[in-house]
PDB file of N, CA and C in Angstrom:
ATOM      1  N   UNK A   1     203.756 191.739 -95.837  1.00  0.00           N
ATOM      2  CA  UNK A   1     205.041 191.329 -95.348  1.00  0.00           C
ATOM      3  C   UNK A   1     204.875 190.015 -94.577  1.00  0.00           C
ATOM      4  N   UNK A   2     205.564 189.368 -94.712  1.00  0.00           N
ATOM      5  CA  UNK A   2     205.410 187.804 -94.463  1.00  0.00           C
ATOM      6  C   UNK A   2     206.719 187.703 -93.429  1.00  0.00           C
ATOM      7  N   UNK A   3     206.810 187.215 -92.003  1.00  0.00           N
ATOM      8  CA  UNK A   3     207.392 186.877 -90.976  1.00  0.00           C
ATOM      9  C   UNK A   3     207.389 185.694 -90.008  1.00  0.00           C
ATOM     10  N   UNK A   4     208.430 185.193 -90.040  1.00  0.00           N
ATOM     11  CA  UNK A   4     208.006 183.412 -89.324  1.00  0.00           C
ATOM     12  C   UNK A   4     208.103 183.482 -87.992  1.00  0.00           C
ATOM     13  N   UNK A   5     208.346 182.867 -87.136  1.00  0.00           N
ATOM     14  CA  UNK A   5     207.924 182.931 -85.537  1.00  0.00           C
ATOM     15  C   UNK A   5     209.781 183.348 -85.441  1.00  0.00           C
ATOM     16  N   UNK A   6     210.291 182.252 -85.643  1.00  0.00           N
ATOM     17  CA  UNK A   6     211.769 182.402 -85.873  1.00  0.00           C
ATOM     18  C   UNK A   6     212.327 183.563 -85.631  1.00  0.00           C
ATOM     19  N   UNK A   7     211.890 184.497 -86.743  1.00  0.00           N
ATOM     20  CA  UNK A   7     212.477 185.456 -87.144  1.00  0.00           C
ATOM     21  C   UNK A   7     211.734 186.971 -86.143  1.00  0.00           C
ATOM     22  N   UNK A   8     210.543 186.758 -85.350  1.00  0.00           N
ATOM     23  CA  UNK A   8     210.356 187.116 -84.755  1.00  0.00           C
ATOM     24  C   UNK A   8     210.983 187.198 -83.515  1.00  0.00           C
ATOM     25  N   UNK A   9     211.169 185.761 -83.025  1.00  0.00           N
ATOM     26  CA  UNK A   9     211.572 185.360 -81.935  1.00  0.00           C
ATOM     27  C   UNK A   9     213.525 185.683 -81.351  1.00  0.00           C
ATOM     28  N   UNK A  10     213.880 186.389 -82.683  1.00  0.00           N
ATOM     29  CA  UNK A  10     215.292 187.097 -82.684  1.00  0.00           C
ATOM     30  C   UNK A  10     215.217 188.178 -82.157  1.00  0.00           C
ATOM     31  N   UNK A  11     214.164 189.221 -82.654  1.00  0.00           N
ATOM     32  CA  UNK A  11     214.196 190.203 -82.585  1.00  0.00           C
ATOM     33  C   UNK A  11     213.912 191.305 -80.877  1.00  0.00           C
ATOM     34  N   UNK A  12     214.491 192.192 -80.205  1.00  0.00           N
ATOM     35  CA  UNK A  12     214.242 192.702 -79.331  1.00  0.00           C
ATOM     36  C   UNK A  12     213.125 193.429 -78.827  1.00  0.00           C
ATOM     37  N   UNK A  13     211.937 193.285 -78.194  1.00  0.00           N
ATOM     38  CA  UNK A  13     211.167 194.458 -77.990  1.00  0.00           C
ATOM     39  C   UNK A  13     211.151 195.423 -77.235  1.00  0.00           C
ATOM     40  N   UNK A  14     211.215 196.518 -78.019  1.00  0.00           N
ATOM     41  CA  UNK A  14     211.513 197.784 -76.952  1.00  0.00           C
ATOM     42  C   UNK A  14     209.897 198.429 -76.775  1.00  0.00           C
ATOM     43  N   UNK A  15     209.833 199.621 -75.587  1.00  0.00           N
ATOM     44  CA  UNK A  15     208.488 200.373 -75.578  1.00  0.00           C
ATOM     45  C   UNK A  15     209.192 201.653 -75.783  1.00  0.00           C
ATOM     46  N   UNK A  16     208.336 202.262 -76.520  1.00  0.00           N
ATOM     47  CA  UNK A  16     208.658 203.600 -77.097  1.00  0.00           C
ATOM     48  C   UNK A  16     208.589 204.579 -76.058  1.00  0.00           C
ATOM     49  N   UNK A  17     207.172 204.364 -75.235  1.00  0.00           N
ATOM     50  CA  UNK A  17     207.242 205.257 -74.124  1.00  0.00           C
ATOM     51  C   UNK A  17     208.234 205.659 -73.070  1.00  0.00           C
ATOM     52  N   UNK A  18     208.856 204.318 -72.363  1.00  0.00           N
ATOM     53  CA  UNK A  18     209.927 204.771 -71.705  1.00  0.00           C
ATOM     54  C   UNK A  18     211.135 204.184 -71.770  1.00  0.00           C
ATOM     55  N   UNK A  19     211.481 203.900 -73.337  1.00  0.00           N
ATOM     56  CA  UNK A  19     213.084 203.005 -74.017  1.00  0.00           C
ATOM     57  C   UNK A  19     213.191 202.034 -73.250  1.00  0.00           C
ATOM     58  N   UNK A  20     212.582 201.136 -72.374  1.00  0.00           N
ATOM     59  CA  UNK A  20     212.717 199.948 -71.811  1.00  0.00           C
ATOM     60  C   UNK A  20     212.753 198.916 -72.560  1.00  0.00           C
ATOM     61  N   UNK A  21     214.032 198.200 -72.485  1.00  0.00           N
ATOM     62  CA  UNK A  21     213.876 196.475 -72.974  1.00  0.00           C
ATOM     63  C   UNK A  21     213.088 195.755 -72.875  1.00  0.00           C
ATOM     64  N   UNK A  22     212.342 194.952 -73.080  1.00  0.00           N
ATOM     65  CA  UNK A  22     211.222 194.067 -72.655  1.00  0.00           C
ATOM     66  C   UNK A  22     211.502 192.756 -72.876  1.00  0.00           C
ATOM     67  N   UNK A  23     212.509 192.431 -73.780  1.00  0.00           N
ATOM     68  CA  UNK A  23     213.187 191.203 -74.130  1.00  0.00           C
ATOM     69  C   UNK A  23     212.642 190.511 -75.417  1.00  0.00           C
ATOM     70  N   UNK A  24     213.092 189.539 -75.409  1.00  0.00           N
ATOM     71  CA  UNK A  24     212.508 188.638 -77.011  1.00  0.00           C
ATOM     72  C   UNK A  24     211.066 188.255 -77.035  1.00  0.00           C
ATOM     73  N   UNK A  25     210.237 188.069 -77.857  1.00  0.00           N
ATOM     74  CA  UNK A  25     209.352 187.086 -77.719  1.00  0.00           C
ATOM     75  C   UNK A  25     208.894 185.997 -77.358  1.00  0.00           C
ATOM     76  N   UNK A  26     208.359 185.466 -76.917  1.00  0.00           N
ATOM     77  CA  UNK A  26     208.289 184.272 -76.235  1.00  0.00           C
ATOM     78  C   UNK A  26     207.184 183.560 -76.555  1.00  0.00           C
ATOM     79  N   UNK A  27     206.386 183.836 -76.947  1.00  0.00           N
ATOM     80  CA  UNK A  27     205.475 182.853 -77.827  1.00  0.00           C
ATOM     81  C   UNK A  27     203.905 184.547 -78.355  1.00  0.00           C
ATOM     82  N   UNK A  28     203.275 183.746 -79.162  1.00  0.00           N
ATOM     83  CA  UNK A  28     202.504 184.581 -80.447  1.00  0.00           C
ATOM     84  C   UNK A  28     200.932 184.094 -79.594  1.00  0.00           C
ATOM     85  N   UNK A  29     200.418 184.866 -79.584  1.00  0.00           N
ATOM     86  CA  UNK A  29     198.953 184.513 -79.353  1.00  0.00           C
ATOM     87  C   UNK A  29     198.108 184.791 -80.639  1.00  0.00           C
ATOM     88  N   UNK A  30     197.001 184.043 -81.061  1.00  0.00           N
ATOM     89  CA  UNK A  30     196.124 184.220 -81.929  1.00  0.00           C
ATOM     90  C   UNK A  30     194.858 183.643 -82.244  1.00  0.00           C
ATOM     91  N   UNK A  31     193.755 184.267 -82.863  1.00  0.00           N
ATOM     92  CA  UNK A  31     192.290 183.738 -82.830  1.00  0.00           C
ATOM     93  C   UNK A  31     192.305 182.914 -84.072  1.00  0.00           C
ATOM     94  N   UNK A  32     191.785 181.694 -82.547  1.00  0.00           N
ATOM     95  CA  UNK A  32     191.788 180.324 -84.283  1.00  0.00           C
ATOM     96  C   UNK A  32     190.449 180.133 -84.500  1.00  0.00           C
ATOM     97  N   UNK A  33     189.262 181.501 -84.263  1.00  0.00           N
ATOM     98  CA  UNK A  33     188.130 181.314 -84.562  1.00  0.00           C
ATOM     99  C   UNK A  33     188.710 181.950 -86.625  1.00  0.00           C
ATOM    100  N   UNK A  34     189.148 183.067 -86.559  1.00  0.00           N
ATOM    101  CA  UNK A  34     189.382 183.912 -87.523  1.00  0.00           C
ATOM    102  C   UNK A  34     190.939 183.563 -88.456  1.00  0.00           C
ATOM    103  N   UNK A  35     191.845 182.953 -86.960  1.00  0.00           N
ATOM    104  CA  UNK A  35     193.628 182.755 -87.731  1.00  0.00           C
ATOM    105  C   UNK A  35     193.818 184.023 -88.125  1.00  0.00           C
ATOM    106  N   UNK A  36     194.116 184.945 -86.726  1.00  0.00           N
ATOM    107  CA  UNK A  36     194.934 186.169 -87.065  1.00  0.00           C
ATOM    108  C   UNK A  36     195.188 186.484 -85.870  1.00  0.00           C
ATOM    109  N   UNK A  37     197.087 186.848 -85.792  1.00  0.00           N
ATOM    110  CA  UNK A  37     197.487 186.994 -84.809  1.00  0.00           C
ATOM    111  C   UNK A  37     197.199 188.540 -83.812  1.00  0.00           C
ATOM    112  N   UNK A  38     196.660 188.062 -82.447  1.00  0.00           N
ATOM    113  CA  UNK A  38     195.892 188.866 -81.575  1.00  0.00           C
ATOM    114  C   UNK A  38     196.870 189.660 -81.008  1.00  0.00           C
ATOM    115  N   UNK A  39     198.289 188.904 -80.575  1.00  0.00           N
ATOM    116  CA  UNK A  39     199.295 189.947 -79.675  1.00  0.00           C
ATOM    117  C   UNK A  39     200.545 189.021 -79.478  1.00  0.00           C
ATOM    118  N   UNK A  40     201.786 189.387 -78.804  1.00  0.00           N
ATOM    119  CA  UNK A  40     202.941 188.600 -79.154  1.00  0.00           C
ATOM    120  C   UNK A  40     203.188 188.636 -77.492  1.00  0.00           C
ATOM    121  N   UNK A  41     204.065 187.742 -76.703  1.00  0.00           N
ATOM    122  CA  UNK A  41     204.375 187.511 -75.406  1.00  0.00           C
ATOM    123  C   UNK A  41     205.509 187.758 -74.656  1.00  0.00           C
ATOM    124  N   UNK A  42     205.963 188.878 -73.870  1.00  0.00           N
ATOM    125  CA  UNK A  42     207.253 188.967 -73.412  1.00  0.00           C
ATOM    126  C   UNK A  42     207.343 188.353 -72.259  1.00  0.00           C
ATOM    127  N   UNK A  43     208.411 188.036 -71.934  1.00  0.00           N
ATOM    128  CA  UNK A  43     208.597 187.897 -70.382  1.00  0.00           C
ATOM    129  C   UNK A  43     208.681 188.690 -69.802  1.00  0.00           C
ATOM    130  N   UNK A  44     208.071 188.216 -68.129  1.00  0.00           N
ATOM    131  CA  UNK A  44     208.127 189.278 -67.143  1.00  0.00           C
ATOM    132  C   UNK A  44     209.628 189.963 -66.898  1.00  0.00           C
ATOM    133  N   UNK A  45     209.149 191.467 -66.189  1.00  0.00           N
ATOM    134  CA  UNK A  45     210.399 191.898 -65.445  1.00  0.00           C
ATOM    135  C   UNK A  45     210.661 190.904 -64.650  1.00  0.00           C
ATOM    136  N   UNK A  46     211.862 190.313 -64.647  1.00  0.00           N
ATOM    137  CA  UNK A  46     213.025 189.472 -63.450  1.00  0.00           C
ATOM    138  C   UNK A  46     213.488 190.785 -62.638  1.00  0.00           C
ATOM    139  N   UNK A  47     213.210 190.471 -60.936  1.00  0.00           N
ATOM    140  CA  UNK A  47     213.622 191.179 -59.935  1.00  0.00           C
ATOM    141  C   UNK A  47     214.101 190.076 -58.991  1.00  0.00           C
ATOM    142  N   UNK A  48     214.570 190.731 -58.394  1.00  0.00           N
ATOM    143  CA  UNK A  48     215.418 189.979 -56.987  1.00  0.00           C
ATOM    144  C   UNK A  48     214.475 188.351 -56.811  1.00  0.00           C
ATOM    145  N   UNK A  49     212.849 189.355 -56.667  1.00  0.00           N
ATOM    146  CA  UNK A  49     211.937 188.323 -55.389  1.00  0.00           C
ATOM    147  C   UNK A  49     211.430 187.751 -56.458  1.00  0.00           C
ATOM    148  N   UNK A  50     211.598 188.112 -57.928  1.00  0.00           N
ATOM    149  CA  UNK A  50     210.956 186.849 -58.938  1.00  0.00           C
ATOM    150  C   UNK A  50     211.550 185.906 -58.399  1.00  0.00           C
ATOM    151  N   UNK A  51     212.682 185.325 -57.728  1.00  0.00           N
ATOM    152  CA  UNK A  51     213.270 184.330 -57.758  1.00  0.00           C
ATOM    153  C   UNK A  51     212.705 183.256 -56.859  1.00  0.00           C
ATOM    154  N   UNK A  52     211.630 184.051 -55.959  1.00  0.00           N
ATOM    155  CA  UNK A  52     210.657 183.219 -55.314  1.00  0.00           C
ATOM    156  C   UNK A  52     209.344 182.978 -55.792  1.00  0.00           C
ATOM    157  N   UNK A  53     209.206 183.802 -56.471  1.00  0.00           N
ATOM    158  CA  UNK A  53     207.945 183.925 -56.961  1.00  0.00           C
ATOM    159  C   UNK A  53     207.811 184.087 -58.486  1.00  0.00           C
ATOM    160  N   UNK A  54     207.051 183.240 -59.240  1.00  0.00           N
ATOM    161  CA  UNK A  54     207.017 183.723 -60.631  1.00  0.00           C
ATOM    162  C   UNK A  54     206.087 184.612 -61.212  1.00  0.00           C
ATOM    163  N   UNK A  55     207.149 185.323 -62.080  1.00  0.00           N
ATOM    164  CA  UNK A  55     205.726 186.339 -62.307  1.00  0.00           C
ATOM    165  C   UNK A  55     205.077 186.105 -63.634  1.00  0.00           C
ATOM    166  N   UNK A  56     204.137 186.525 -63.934  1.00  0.00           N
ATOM    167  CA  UNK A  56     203.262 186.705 -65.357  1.00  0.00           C
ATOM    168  C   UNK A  56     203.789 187.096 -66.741  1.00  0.00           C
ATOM    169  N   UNK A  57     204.216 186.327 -67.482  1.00  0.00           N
ATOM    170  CA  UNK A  57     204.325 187.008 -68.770  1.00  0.00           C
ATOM    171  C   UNK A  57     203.361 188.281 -69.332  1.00  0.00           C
ATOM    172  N   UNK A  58     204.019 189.376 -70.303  1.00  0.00           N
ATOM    173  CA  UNK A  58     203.383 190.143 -70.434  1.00  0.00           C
ATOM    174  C   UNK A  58     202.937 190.094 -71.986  1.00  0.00           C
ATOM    175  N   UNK A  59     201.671 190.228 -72.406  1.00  0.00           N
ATOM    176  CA  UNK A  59     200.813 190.231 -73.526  1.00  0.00           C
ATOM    177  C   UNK A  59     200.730 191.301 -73.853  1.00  0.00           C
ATOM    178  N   UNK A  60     201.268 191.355 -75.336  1.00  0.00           N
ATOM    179  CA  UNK A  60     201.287 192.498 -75.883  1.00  0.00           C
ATOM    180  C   UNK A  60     200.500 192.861 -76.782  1.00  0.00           C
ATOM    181  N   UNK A  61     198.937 193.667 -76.936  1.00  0.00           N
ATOM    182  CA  UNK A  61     198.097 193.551 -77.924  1.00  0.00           C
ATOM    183  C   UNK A  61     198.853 193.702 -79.533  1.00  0.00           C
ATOM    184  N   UNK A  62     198.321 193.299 -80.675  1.00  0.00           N
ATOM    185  CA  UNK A  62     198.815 193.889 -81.433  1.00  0.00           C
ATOM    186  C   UNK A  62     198.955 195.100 -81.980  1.00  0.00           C
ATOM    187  N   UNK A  63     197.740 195.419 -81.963  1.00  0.00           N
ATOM    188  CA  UNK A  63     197.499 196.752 -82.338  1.00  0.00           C
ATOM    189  C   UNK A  63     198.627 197.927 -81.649  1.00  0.00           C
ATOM    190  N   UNK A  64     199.248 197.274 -80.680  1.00  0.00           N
ATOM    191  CA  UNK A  64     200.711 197.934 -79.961  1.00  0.00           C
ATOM    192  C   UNK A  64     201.644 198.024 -80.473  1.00  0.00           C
ATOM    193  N   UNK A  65     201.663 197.187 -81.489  1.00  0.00           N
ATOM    194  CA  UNK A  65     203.221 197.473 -82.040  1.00  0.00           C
ATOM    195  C   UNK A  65     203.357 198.507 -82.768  1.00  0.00           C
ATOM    196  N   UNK A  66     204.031 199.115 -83.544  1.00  0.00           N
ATOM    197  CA  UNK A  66     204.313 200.371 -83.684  1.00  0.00           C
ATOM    198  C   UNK A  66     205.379 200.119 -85.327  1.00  0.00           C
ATOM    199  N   UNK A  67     206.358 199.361 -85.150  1.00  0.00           N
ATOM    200  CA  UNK A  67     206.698 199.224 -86.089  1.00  0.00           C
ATOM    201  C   UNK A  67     207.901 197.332 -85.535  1.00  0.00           C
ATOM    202  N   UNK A  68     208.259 196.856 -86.882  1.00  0.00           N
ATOM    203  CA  UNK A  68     208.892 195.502 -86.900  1.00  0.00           C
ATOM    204  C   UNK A  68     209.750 196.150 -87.859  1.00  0.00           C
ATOM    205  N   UNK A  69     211.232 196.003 -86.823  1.00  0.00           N
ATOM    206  CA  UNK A  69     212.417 196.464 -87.730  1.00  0.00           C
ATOM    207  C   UNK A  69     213.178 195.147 -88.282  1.00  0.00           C
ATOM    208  N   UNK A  70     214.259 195.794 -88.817  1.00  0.00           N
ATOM    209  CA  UNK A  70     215.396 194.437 -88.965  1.00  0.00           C
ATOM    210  C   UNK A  70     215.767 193.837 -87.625  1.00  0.00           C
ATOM    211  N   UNK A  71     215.835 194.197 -86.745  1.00  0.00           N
ATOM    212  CA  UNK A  71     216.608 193.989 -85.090  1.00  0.00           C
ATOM    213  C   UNK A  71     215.461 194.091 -83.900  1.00  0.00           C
ATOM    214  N   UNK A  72     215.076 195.040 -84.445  1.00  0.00           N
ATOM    215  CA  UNK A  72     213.798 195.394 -83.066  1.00  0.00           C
ATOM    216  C   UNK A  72     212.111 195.359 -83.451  1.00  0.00           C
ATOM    217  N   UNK A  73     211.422 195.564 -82.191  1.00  0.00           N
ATOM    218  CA  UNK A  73     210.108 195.350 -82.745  1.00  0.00           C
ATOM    219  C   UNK A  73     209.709 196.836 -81.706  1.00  0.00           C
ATOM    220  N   UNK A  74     209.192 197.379 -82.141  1.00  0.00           N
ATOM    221  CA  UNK A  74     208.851 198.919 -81.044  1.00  0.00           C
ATOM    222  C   UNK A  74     207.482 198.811 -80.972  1.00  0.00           C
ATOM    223  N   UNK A  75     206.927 199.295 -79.662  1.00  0.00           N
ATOM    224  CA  UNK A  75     205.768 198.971 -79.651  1.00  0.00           C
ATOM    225  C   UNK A  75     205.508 200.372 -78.335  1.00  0.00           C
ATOM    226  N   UNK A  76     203.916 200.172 -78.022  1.00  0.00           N
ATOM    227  CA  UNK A  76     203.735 201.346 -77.489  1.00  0.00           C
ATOM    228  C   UNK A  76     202.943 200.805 -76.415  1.00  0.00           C
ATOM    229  N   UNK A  77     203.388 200.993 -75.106  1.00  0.00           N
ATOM    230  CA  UNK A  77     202.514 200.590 -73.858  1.00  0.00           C
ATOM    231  C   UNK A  77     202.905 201.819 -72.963  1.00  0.00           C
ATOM    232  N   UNK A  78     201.646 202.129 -72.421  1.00  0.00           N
ATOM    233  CA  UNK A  78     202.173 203.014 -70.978  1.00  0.00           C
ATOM    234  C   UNK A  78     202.359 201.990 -69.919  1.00  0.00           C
ATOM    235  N   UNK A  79     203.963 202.305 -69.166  1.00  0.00           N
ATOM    236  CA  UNK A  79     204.004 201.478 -68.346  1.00  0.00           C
ATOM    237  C   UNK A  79     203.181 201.004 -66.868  1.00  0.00           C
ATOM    238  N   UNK A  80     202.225 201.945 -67.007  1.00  0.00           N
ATOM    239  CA  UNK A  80     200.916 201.453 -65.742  1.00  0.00           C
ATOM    240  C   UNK A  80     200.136 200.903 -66.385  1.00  0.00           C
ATOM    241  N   UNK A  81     199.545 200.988 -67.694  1.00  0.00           N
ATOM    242  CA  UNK A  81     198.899 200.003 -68.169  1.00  0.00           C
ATOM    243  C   UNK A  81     199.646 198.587 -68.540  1.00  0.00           C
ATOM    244  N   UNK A  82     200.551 198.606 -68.629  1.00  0.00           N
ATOM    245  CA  UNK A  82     201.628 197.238 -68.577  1.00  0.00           C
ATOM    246  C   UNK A  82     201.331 196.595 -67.630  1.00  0.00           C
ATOM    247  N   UNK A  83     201.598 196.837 -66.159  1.00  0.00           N
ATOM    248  CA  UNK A  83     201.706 196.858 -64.678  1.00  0.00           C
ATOM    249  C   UNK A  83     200.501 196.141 -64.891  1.00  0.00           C
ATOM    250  N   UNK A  84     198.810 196.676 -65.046  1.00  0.00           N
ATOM    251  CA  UNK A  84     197.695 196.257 -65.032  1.00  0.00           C
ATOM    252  C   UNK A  84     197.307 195.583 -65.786  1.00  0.00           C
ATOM    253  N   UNK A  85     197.989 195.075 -66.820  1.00  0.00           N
ATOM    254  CA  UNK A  85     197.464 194.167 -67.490  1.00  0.00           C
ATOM    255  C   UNK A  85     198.374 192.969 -67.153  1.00  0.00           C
ATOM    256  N   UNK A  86     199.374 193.061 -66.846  1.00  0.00           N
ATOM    257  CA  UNK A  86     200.456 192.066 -65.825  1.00  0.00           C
ATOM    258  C   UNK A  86     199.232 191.536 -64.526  1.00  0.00           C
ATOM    259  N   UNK A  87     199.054 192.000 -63.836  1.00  0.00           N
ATOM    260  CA  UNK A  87     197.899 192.217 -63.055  1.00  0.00           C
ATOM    261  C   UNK A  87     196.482 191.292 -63.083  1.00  0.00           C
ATOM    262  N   UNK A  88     196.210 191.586 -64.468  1.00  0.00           N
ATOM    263  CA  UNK A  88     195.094 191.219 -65.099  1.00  0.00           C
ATOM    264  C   UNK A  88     195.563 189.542 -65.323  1.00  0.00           C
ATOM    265  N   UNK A  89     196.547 189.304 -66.146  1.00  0.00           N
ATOM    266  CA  UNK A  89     196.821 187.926 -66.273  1.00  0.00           C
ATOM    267  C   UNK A  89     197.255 187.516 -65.107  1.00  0.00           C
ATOM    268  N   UNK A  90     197.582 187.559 -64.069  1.00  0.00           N
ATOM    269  CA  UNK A  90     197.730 186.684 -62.792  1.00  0.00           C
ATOM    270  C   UNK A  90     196.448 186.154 -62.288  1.00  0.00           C
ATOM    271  N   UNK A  91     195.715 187.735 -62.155  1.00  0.00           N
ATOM    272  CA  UNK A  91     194.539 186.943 -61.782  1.00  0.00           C
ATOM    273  C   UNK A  91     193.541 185.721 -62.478  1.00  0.00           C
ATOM    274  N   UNK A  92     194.070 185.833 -63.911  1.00  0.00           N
ATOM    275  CA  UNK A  92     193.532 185.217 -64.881  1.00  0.00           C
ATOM    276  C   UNK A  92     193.908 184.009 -65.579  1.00  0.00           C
ATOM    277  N   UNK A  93     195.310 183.846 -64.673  1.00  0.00           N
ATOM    278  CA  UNK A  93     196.537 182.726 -65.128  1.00  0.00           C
ATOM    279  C   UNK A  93     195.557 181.729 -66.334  1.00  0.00           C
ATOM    280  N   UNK A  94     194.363 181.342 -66.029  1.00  0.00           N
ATOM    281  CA  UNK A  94     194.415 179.959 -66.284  1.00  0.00           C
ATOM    282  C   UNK A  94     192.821 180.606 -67.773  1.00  0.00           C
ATOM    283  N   UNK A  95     193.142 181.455 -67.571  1.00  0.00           N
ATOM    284  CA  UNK A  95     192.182 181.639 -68.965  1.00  0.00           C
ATOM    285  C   UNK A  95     192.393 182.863 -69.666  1.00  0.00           C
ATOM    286  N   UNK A  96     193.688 182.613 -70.410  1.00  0.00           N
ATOM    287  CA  UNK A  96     193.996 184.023 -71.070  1.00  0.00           C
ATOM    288  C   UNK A  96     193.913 184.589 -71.758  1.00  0.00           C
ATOM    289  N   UNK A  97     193.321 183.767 -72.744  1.00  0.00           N
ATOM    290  CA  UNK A  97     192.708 183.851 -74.109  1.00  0.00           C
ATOM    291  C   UNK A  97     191.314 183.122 -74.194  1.00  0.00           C
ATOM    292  N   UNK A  98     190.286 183.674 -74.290  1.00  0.00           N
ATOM    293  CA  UNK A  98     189.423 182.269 -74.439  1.00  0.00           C
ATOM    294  C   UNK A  98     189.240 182.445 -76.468  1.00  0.00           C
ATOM    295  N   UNK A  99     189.038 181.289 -77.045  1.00  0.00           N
ATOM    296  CA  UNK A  99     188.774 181.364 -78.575  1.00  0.00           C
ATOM    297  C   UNK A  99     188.299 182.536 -79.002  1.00  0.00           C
ATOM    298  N   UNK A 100     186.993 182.872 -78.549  1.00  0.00           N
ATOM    299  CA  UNK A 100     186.113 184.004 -79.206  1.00  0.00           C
ATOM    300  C   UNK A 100     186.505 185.601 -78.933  1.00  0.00           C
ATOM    301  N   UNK A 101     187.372 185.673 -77.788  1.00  0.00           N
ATOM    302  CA  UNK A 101     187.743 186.843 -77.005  1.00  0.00           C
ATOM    303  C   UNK A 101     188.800 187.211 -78.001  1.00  0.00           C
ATOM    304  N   UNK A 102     189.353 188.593 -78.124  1.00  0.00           N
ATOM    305  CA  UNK A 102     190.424 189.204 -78.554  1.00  0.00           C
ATOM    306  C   UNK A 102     191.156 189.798 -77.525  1.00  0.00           C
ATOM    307  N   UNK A 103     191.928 190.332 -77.702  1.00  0.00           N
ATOM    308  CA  UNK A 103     192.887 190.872 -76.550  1.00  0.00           C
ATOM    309  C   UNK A 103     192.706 193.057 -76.763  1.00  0.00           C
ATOM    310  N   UNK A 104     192.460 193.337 -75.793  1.00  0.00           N
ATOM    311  CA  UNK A 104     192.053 194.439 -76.141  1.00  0.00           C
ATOM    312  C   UNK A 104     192.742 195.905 -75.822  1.00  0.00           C
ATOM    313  N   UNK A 105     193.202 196.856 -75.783  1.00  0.00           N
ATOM    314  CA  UNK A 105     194.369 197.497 -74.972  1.00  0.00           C
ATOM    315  C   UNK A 105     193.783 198.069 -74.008  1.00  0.00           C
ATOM    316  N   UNK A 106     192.551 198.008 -73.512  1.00  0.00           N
ATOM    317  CA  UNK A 106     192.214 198.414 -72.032  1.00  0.00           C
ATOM    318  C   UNK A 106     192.336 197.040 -71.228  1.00  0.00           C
ATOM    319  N   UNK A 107     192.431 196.743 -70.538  1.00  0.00           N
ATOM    320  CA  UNK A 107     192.562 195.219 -69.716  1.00  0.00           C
ATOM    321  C   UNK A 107     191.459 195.520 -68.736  1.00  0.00           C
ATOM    322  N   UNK A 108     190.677 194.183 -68.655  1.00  0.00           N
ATOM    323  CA  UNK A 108     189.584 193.783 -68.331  1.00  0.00           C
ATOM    324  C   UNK A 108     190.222 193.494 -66.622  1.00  0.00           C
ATOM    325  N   UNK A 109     189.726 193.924 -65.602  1.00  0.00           N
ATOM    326  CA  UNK A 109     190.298 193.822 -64.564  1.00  0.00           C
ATOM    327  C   UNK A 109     189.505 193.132 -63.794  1.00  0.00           C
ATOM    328  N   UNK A 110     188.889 192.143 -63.028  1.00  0.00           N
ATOM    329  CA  UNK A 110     188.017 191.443 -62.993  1.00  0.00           C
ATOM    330  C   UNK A 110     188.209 191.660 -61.034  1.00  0.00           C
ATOM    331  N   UNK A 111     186.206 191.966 -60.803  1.00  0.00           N
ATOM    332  CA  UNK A 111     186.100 192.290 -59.338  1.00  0.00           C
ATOM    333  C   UNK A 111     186.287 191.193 -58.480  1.00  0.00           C
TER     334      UNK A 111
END
């Protein structure tokens, strides 16, 4: 099945675990050692105090998704592992991908 960013980038992502919106896509991550896409990017929850503070987009492995509908994309995260891998990329802002690395569904939490 063949899908363009476009047509991705319409579509809603929900989590199966607890029917939460997560919103559109926001950009595709992928290994350009191999050229195959690693995980897709939501935006953070917006709360009050995001408005002072920005928060972390959330990375969604692939292996998470669950299914790509006509409208929606369903995918499967427990929302504490969400939380911690939210977590994980703050602390990590500035290296989120490195080339050789994949994205993995345990998140690497760094001491």
């Amino acid at each position: 099945m063949e899908i363009t960013f476009c047509d991705l980038r319409a579509k809603e992502v929900v989590n199966i675990c607890d029917g939460k919106r997560m919103g559109n896509i926001i950009d595709i991550v992928f290994d350009s050692c191999s050229f195959r896409v690693t995980g897709i990017v939501v935006p953070s929850e917006k709360t009050f105090f995001s408005f002072f503070k920005s928060n972390p987009d959330i990375c969604i492995p692939f292996n998470r998704i669950r299914k790509i509908g006509k409208d929606v994309i369903l995918v499967e995260l427990n929302p504490v592992a969400t939380q911690q891998q939210v977590n994980t990329m703050e602390n990590t802002e500035t290296k989120i991908l490195d080339e050789t690395q994949e994205i993995t569904t345990q998140p690497q939490i760094p001491e």
